[in-house]
C-alpha atoms as a PDB file:
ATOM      1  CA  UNK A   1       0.000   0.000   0.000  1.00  0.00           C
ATOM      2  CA  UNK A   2       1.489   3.080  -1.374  1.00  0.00           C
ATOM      3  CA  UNK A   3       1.331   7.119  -0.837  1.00  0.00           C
ATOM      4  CA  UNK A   4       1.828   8.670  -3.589  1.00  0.00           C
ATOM      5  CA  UNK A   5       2.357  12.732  -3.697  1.00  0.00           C
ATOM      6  CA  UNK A   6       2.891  14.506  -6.886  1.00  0.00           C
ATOM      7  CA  UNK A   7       3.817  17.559  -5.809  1.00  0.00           C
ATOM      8  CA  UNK A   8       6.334  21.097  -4.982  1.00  0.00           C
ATOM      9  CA  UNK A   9       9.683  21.348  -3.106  1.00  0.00           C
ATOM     10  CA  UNK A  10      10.489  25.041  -1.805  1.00  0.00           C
ATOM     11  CA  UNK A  11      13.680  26.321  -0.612  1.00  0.00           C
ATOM     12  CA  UNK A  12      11.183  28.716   2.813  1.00  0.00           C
ATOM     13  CA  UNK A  13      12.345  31.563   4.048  1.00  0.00           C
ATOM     14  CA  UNK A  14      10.904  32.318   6.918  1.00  0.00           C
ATOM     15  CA  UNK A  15      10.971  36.415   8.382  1.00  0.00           C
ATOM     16  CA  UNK A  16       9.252  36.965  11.809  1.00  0.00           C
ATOM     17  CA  UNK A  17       8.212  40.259  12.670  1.00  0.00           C
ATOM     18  CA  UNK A  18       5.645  42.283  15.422  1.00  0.00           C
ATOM     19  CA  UNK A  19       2.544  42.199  13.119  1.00  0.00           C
ATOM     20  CA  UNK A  20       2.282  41.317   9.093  1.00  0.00           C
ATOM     21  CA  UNK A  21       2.766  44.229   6.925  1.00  0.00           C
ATOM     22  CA  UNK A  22       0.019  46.525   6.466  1.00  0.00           C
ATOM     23  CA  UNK A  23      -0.925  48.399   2.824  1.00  0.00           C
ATOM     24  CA  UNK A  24       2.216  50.554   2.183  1.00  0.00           C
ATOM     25  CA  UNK A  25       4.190  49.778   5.280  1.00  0.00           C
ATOM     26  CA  UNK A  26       7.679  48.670   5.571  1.00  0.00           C
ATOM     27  CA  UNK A  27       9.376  46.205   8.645  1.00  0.00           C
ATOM     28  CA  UNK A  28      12.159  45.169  10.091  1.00  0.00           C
ATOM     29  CA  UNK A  29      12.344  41.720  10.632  1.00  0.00           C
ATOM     30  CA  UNK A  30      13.260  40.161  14.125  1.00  0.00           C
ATOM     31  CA  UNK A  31      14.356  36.832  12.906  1.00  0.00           C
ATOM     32  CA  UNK A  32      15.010  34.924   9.990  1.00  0.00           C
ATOM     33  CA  UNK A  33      14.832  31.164   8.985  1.00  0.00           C
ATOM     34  CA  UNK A  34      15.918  29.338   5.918  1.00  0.00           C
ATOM     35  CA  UNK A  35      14.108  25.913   5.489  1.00  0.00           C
ATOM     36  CA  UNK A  36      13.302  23.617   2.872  1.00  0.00           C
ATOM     37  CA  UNK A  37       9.515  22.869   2.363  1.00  0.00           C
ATOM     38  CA  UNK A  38       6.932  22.717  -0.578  1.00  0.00           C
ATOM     39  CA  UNK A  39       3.393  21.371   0.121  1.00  0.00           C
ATOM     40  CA  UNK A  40       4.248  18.253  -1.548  1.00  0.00           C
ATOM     41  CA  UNK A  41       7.333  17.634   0.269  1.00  0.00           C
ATOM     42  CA  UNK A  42       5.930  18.561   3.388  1.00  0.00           C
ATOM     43  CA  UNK A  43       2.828  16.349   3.146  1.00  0.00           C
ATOM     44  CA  UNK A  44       5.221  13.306   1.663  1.00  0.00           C
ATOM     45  CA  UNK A  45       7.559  13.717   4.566  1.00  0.00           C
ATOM     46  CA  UNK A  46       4.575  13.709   7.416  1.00  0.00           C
ATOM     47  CA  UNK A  47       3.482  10.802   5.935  1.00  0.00           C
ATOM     48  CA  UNK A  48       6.775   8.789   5.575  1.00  0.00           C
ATOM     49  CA  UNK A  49       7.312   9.827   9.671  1.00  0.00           C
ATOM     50  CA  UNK A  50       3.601   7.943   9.838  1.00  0.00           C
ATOM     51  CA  UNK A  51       4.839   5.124   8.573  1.00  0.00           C
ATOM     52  CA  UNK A  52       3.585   5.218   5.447  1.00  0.00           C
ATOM     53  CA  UNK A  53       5.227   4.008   2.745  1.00  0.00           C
ATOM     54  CA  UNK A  54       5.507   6.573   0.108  1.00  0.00           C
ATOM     55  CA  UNK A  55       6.530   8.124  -3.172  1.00  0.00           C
ATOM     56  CA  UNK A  56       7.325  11.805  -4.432  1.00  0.00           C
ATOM     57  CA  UNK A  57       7.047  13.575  -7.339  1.00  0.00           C
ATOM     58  CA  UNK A  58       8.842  16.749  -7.439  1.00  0.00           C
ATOM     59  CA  UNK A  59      10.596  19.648  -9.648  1.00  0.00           C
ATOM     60  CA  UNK A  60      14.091  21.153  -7.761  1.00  0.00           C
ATOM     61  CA  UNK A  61      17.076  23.030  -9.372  1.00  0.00           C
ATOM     62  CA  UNK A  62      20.447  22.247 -10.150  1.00  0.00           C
ATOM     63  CA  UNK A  63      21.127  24.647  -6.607  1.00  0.00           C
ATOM     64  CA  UNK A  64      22.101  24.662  -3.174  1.00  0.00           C
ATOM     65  CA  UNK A  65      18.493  24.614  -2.135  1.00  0.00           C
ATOM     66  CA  UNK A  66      18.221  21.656  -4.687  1.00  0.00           C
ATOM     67  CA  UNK A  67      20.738  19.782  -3.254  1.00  0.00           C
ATOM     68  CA  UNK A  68      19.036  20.533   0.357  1.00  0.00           C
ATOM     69  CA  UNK A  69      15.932  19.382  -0.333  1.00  0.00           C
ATOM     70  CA  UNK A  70      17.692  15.941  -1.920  1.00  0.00           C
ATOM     71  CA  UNK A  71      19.659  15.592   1.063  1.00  0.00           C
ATOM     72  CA  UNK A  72      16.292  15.620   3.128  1.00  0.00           C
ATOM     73  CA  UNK A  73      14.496  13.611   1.181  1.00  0.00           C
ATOM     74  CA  UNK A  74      17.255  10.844   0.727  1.00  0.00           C
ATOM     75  CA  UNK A  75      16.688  10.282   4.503  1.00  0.00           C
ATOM     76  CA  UNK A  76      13.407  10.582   5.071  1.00  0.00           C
ATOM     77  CA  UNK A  77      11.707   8.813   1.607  1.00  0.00           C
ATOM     78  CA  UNK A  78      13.851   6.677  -0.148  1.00  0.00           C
ATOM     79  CA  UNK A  79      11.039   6.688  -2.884  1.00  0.00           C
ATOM     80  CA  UNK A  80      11.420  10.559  -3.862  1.00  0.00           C
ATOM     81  CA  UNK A  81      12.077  11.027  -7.748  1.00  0.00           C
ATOM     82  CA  UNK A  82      12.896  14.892  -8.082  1.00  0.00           C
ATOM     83  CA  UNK A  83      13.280  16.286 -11.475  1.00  0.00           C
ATOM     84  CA  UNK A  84      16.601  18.845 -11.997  1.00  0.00           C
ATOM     85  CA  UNK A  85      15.121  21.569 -13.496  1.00  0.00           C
ATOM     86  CA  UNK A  86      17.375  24.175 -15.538  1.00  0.00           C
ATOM     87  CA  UNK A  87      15.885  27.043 -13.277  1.00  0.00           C
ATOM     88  CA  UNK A  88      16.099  27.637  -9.652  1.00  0.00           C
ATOM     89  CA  UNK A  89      14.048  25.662  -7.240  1.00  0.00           C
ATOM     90  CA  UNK A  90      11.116  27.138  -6.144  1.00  0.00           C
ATOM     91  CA  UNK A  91      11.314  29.144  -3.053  1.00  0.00           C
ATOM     92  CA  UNK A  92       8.483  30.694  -0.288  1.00  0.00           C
ATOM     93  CA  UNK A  93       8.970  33.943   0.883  1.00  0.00           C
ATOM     94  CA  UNK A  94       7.194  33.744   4.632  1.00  0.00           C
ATOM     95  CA  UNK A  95       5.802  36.350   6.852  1.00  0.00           C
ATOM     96  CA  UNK A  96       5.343  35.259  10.659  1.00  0.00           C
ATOM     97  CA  UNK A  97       3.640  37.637  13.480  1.00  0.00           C
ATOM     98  CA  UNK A  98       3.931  37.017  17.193  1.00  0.00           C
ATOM     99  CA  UNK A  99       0.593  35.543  16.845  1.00  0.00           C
ATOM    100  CA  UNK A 100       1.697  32.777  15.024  1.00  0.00           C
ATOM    101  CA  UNK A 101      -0.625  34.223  11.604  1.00  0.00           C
ATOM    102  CA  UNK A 102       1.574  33.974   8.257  1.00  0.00           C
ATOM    103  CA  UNK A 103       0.977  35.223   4.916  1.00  0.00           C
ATOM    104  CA  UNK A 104       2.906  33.078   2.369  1.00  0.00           C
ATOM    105  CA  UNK A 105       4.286  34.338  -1.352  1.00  0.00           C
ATOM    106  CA  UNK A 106       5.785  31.331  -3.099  1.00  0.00           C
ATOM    107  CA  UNK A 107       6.675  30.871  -6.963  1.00  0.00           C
ATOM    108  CA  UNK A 108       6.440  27.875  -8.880  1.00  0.00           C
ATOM    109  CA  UNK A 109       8.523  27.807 -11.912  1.00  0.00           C
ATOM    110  CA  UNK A 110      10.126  24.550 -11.095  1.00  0.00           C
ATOM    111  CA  UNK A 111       6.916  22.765 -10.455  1.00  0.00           C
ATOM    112  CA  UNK A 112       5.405  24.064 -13.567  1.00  0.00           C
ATOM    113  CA  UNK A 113       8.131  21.904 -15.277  1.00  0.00           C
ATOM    114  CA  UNK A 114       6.424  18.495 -13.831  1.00  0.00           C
ATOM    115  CA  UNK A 115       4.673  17.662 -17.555  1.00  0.00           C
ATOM    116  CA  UNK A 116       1.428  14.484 -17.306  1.00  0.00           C
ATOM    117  CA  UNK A 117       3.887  12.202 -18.872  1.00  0.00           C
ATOM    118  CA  UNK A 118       5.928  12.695 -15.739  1.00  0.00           C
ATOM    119  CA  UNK A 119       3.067  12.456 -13.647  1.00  0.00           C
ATOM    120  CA  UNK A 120       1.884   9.253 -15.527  1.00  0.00           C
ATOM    121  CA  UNK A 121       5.173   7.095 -15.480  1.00  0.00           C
ATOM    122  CA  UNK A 122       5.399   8.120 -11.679  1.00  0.00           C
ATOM    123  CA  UNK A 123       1.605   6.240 -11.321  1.00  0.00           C
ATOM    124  CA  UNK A 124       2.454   3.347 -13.843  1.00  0.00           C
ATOM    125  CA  UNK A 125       2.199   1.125 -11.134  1.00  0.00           C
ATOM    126  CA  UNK A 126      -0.448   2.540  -9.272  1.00  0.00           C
ATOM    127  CA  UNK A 127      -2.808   0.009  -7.489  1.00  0.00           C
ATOM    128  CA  UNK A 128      -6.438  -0.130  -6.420  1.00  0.00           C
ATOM    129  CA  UNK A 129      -5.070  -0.019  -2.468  1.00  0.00           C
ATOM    130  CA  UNK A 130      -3.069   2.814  -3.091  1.00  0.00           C
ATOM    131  CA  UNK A 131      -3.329   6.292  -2.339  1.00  0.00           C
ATOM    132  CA  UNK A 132      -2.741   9.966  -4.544  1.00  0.00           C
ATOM    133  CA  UNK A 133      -2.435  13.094  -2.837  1.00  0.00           C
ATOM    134  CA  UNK A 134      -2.152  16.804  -5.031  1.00  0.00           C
ATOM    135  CA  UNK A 135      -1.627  19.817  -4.011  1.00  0.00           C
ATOM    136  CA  UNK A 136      -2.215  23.068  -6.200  1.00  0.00           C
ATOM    137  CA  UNK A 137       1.282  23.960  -7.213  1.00  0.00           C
ATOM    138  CA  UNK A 138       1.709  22.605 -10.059  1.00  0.00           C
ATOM    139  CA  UNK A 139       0.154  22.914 -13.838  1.00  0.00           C
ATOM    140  CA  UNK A 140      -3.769  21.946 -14.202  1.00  0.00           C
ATOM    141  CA  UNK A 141      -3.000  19.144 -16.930  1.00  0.00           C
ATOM    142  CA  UNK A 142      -0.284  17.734 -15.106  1.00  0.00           C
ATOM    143  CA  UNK A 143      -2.815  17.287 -11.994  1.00  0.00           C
ATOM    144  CA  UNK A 144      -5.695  16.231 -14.252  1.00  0.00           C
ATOM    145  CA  UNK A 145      -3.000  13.359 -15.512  1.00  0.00           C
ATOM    146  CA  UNK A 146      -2.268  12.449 -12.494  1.00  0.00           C
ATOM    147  CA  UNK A 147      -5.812  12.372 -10.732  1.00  0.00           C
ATOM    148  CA  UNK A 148      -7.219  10.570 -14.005  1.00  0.00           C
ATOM    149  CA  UNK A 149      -4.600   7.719 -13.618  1.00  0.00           C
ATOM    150  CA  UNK A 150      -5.443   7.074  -9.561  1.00  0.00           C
ATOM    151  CA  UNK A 151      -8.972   6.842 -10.743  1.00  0.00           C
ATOM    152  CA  UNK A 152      -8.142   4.300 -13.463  1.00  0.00           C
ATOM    153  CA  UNK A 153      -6.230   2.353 -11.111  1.00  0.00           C
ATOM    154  CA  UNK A 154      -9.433   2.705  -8.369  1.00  0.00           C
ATOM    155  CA  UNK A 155      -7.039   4.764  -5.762  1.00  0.00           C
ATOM    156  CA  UNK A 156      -7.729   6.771  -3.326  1.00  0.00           C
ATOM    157  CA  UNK A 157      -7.162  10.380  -4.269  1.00  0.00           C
ATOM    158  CA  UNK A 158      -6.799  13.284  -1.673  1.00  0.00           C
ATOM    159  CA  UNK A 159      -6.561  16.678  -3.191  1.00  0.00           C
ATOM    160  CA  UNK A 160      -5.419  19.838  -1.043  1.00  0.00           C
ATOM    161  CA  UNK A 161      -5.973  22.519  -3.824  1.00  0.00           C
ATOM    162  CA  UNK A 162      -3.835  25.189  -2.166  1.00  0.00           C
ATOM    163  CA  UNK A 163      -2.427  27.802  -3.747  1.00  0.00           C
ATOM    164  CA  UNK A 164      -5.843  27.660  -6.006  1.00  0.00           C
ATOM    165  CA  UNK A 165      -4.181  28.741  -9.294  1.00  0.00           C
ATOM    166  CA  UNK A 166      -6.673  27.533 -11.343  1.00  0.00           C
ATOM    167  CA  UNK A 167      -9.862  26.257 -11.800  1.00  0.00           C
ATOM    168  CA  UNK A 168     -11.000  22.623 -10.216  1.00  0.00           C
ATOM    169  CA  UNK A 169     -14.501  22.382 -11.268  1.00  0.00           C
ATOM    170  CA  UNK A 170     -13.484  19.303 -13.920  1.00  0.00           C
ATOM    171  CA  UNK A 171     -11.088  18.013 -11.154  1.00  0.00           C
ATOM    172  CA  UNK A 172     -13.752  17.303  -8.729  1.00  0.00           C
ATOM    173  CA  UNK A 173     -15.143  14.002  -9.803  1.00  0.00           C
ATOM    174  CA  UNK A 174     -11.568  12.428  -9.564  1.00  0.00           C
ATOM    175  CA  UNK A 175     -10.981  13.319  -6.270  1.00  0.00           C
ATOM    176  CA  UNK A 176     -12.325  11.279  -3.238  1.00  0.00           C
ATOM    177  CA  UNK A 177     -11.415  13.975  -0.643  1.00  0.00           C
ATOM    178  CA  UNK A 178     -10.906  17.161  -0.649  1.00  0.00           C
ATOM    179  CA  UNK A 179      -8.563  19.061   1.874  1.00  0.00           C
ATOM    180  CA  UNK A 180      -9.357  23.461   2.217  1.00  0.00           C
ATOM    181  CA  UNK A 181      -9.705  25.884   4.773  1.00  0.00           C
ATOM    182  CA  UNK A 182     -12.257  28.270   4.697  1.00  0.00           C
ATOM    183  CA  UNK A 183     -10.915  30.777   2.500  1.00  0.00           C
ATOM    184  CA  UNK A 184     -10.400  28.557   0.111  1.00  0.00           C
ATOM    185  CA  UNK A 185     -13.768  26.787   0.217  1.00  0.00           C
ATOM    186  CA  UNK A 186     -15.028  29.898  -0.266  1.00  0.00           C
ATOM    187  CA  UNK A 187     -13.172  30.850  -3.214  1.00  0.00           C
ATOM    188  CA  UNK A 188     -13.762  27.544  -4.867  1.00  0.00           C
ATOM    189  CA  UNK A 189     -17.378  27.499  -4.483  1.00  0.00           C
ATOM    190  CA  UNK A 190     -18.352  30.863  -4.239  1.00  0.00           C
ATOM    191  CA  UNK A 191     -20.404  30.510  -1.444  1.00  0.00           C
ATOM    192  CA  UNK A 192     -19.792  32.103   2.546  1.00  0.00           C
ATOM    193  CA  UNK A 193     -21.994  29.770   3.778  1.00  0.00           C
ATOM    194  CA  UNK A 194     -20.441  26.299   5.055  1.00  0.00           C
ATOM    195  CA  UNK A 195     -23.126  24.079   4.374  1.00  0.00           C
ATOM    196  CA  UNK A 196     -23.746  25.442   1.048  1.00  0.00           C
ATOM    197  CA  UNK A 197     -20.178  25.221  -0.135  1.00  0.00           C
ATOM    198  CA  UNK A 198     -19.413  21.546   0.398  1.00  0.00           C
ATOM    199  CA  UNK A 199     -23.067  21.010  -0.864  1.00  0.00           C
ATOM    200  CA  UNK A 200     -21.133  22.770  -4.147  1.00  0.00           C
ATOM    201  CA  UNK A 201     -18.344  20.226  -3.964  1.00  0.00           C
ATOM    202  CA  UNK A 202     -20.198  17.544  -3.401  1.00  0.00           C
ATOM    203  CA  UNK A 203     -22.934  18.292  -6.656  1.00  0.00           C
ATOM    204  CA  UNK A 204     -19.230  18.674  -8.511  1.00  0.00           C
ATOM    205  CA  UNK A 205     -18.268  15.553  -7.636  1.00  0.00           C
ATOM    206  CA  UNK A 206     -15.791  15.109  -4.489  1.00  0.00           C
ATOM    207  CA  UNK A 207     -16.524  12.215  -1.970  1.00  0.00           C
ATOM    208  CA  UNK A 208     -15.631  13.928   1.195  1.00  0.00           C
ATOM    209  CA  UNK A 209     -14.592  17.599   2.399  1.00  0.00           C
ATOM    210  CA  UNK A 210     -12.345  18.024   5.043  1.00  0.00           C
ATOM    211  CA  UNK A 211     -12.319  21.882   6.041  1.00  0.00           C
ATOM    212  CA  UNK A 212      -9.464  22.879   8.481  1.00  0.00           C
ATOM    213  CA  UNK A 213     -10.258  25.698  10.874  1.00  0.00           C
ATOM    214  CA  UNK A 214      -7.350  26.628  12.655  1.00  0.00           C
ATOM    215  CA  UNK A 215      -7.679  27.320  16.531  1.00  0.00           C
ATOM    216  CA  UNK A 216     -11.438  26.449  15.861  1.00  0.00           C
ATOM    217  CA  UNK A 217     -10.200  22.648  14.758  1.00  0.00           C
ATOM    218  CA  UNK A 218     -11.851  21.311  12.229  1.00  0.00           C
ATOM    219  CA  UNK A 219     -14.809  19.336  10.190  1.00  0.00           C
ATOM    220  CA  UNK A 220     -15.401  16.526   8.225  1.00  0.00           C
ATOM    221  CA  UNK A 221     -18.253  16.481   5.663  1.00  0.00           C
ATOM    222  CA  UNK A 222     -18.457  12.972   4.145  1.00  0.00           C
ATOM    223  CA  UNK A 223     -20.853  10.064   3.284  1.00  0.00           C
ATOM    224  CA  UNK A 224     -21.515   9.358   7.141  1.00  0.00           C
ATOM    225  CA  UNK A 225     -22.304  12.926   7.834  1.00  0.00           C
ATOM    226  CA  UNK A 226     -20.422  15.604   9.674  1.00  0.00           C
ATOM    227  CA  UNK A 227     -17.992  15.178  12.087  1.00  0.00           C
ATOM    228  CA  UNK A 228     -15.818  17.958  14.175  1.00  0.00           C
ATOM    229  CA  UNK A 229     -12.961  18.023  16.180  1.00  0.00           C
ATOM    230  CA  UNK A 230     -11.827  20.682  18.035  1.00  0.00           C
ATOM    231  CA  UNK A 231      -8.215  22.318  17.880  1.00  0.00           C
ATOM    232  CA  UNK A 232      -5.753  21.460  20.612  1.00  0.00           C
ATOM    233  CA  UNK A 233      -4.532  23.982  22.552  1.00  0.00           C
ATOM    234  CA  UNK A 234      -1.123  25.490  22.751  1.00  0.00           C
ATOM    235  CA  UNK A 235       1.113  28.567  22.540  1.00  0.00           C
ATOM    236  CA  UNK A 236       0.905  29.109  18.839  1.00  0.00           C
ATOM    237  CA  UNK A 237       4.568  30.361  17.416  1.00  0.00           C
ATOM    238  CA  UNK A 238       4.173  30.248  13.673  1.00  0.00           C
ATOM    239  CA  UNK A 239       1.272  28.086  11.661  1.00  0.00           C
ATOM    240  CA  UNK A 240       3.507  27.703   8.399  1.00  0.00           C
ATOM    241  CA  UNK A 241       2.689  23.721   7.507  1.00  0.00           C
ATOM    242  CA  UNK A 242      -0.089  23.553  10.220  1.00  0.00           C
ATOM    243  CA  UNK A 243      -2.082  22.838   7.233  1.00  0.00           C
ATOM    244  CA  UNK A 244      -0.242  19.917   5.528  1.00  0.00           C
ATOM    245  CA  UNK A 245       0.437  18.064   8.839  1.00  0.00           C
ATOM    246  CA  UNK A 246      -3.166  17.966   9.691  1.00  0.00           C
ATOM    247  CA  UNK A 247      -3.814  16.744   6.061  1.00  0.00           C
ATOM    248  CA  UNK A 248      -1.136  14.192   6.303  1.00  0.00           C
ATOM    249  CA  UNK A 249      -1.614  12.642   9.523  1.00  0.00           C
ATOM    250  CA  UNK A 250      -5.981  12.708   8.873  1.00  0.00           C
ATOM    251  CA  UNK A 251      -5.005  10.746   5.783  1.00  0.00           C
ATOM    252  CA  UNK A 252      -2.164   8.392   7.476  1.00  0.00           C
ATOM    253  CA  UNK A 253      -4.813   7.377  10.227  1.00  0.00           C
ATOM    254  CA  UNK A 254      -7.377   6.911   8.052  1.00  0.00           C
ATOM    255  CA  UNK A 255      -4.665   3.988   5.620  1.00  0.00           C
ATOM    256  CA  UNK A 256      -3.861   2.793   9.335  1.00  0.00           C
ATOM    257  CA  UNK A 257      -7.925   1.756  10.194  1.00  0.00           C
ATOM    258  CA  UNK A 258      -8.337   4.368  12.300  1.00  0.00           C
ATOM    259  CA  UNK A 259     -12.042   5.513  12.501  1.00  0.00           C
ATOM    260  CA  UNK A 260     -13.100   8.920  10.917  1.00  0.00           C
ATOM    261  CA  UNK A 261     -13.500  10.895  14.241  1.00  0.00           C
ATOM    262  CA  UNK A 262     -10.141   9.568  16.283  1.00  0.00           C
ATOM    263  CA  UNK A 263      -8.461  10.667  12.841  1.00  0.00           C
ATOM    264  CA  UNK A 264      -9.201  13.966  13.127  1.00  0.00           C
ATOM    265  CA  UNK A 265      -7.854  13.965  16.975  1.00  0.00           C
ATOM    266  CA  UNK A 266      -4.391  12.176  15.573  1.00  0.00           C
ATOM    267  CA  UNK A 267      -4.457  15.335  13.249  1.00  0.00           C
ATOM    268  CA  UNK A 268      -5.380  17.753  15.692  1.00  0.00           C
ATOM    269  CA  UNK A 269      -2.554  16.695  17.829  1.00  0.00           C
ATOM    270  CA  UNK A 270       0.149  16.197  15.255  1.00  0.00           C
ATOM    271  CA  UNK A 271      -0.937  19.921  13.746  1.00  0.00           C
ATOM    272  CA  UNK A 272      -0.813  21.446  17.294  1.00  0.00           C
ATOM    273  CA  UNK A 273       2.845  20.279  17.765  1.00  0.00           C
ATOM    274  CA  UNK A 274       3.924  22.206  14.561  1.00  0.00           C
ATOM    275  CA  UNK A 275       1.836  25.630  15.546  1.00  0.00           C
ATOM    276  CA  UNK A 276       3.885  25.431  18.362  1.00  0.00           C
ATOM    277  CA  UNK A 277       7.239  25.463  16.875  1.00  0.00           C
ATOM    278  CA  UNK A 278       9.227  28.008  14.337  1.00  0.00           C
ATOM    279  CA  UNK A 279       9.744  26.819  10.291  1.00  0.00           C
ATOM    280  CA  UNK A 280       8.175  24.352   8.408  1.00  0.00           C
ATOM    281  CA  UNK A 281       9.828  20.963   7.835  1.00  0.00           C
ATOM    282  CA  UNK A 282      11.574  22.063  10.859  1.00  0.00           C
ATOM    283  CA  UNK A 283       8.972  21.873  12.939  1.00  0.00           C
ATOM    284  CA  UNK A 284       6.634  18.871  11.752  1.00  0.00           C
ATOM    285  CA  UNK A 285       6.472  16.062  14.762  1.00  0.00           C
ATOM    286  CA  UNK A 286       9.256  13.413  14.306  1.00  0.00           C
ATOM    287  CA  UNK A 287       8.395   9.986  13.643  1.00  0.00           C
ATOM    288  CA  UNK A 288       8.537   8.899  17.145  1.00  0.00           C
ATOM    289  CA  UNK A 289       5.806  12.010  17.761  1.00  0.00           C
ATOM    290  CA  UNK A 290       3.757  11.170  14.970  1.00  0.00           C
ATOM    291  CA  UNK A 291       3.470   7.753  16.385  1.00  0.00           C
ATOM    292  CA  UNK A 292       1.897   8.782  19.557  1.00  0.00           C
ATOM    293  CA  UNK A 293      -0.673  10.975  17.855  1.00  0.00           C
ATOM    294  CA  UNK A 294      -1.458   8.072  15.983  1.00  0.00           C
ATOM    295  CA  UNK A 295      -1.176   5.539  18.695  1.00  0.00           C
ATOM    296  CA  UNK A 296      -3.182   8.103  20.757  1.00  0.00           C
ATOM    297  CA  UNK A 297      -6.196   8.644  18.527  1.00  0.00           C
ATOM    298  CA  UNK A 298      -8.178   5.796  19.590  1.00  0.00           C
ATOM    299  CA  UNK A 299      -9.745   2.723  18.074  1.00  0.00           C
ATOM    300  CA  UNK A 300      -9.523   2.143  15.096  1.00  0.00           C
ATOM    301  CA  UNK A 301     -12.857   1.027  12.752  1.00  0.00           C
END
């Protein structure tokens, strides 16, 4: 049973400062933090520190933050293919306040170089008990390819369509769950209300909706209903990657047995240990924390 994540790498840089910028206003930064990260890399890392066995797709250049991201993933997922693009990798230019709140600028001319056929020979061997997870950094077609083979193949697909570059409308009937927070539920369906958004998604075609909240925790909108969870509390320090861990772990429990509901605890609890820590990769739980967030959760099904 295999992960598979076609997604980014980013070299992060993360600056921490009193307050984000406001309209026309320039600050000084207190601190600052190179990392390596990327949506896909993050969520394929989380999930190899589950236990899951997985494979990477990704786009990096022939750089320093190329070879830093390969040096990562070499340890972490042996299964990481990542593409030497003739252009720099991709980096995330981070904002942090002491509240923990971060407003995130990345590019994504690497990723743009992942083509379908890449996507497609990375899924050859897809299976019916595997898994896909996409993210929204890279090129529409490319994630079309790749969500169309998983569906051949009768996998599980997870997409978390963040940064929304693009439209997903005829993306939604090849995804089985779909991964947003509000803002972008809102954007994708054009609709404030809750209910009425993932009523959107679901007429479109996605199987489930899982809607992260923040410090207000989270739902789950599937075939059994709705479920919540709430957020676990801690001194927040920067939410960079809160996101993807809560994503990862949610979908790690769930290829573990764990029921729906003591899922979204093991993600509440692995998300609440990055919140409370500065960087991205640099702060997701280790394996030997991710394994008592998932040995924590509760029965399984």
């Amino acid at each position: 049973m295999t992960v598979y994540v076609v997604g980014n790498v980013t070299e992060d840089l993360v600056f921490t400062m009193p307050h984000l910028p406001r309209d026309g206003e320039t600050l000084i930064a207190e601190s600052r933090l190179a990392d390596i990260g990327g949506k896909g890399l993050n969520q394929a890392l989380l999930l190899a520190r589950a236990g899951c066995d997985v494979q990477l797709l990704a786009a990096v250049g022939a750089d320093e933050a190329g070879a830093r991201a390969s040096a990562v993933l070499s340890r972490e997922i042996p299964g990481a293919t990542l593409r030497v693009a003739e252009i720099p990798t991709d980096q995330s230019i981070i904002y942090v306040s002491h509240a923990g709140e971060n407003h995130i600028l990345s590019t994504s001319f690497a990723a743009d170089t992942v083509s379908p056929e890449d996507a497609a020979t990375t899924l050859a061997e897809i299976r019916a008990d595997d898994t896909l997870i996409v993210q929204g950094n890279l090129p529409q077609d490319t994630t079309r390819a790749a969500l169309a083979a998983a569906r051949t193949a009768g996998a599980w697909t997870v997409a978390n369509p963040s940064p929304i570059r693009w439209s997903w409308d005829a993306l939604w009937p090849l995804v089985d769950l779909a991964v947003v927070n509000r803002p972008e539920l809102e954007g994708l369906t054009g609709q404030k209300d809750t209910a009425r958004a993932v009523a959107v998604l679901h007429r479109a075609g996605t199987g489930g909706v899982l809607l992260t909240l923040g410090s207000a925790g989270a739902l789950l909108y599937d075939a059994d209903g709705e479920l919540a969870t709430p957020a676990v509390r801690v001194d927040t320090v920067d939410t960079a990657g809160a996101g993807d861990t809560f994503a990862a772990t949610f979908v790690a429990a769930r290829l573990r047995g764990i029921r729906a509901v003591a899922a979204l605890r093991a993600a509440a609890a692995a998300a609440a240990l990055t919140v409370s820590r500065r960087g991205t990769h640099s702060a997701f739980p280790s394996r030997e924390e991710m394994s008592r967030c998932l040995g924590s959760a509760g029965p399984i099904a």
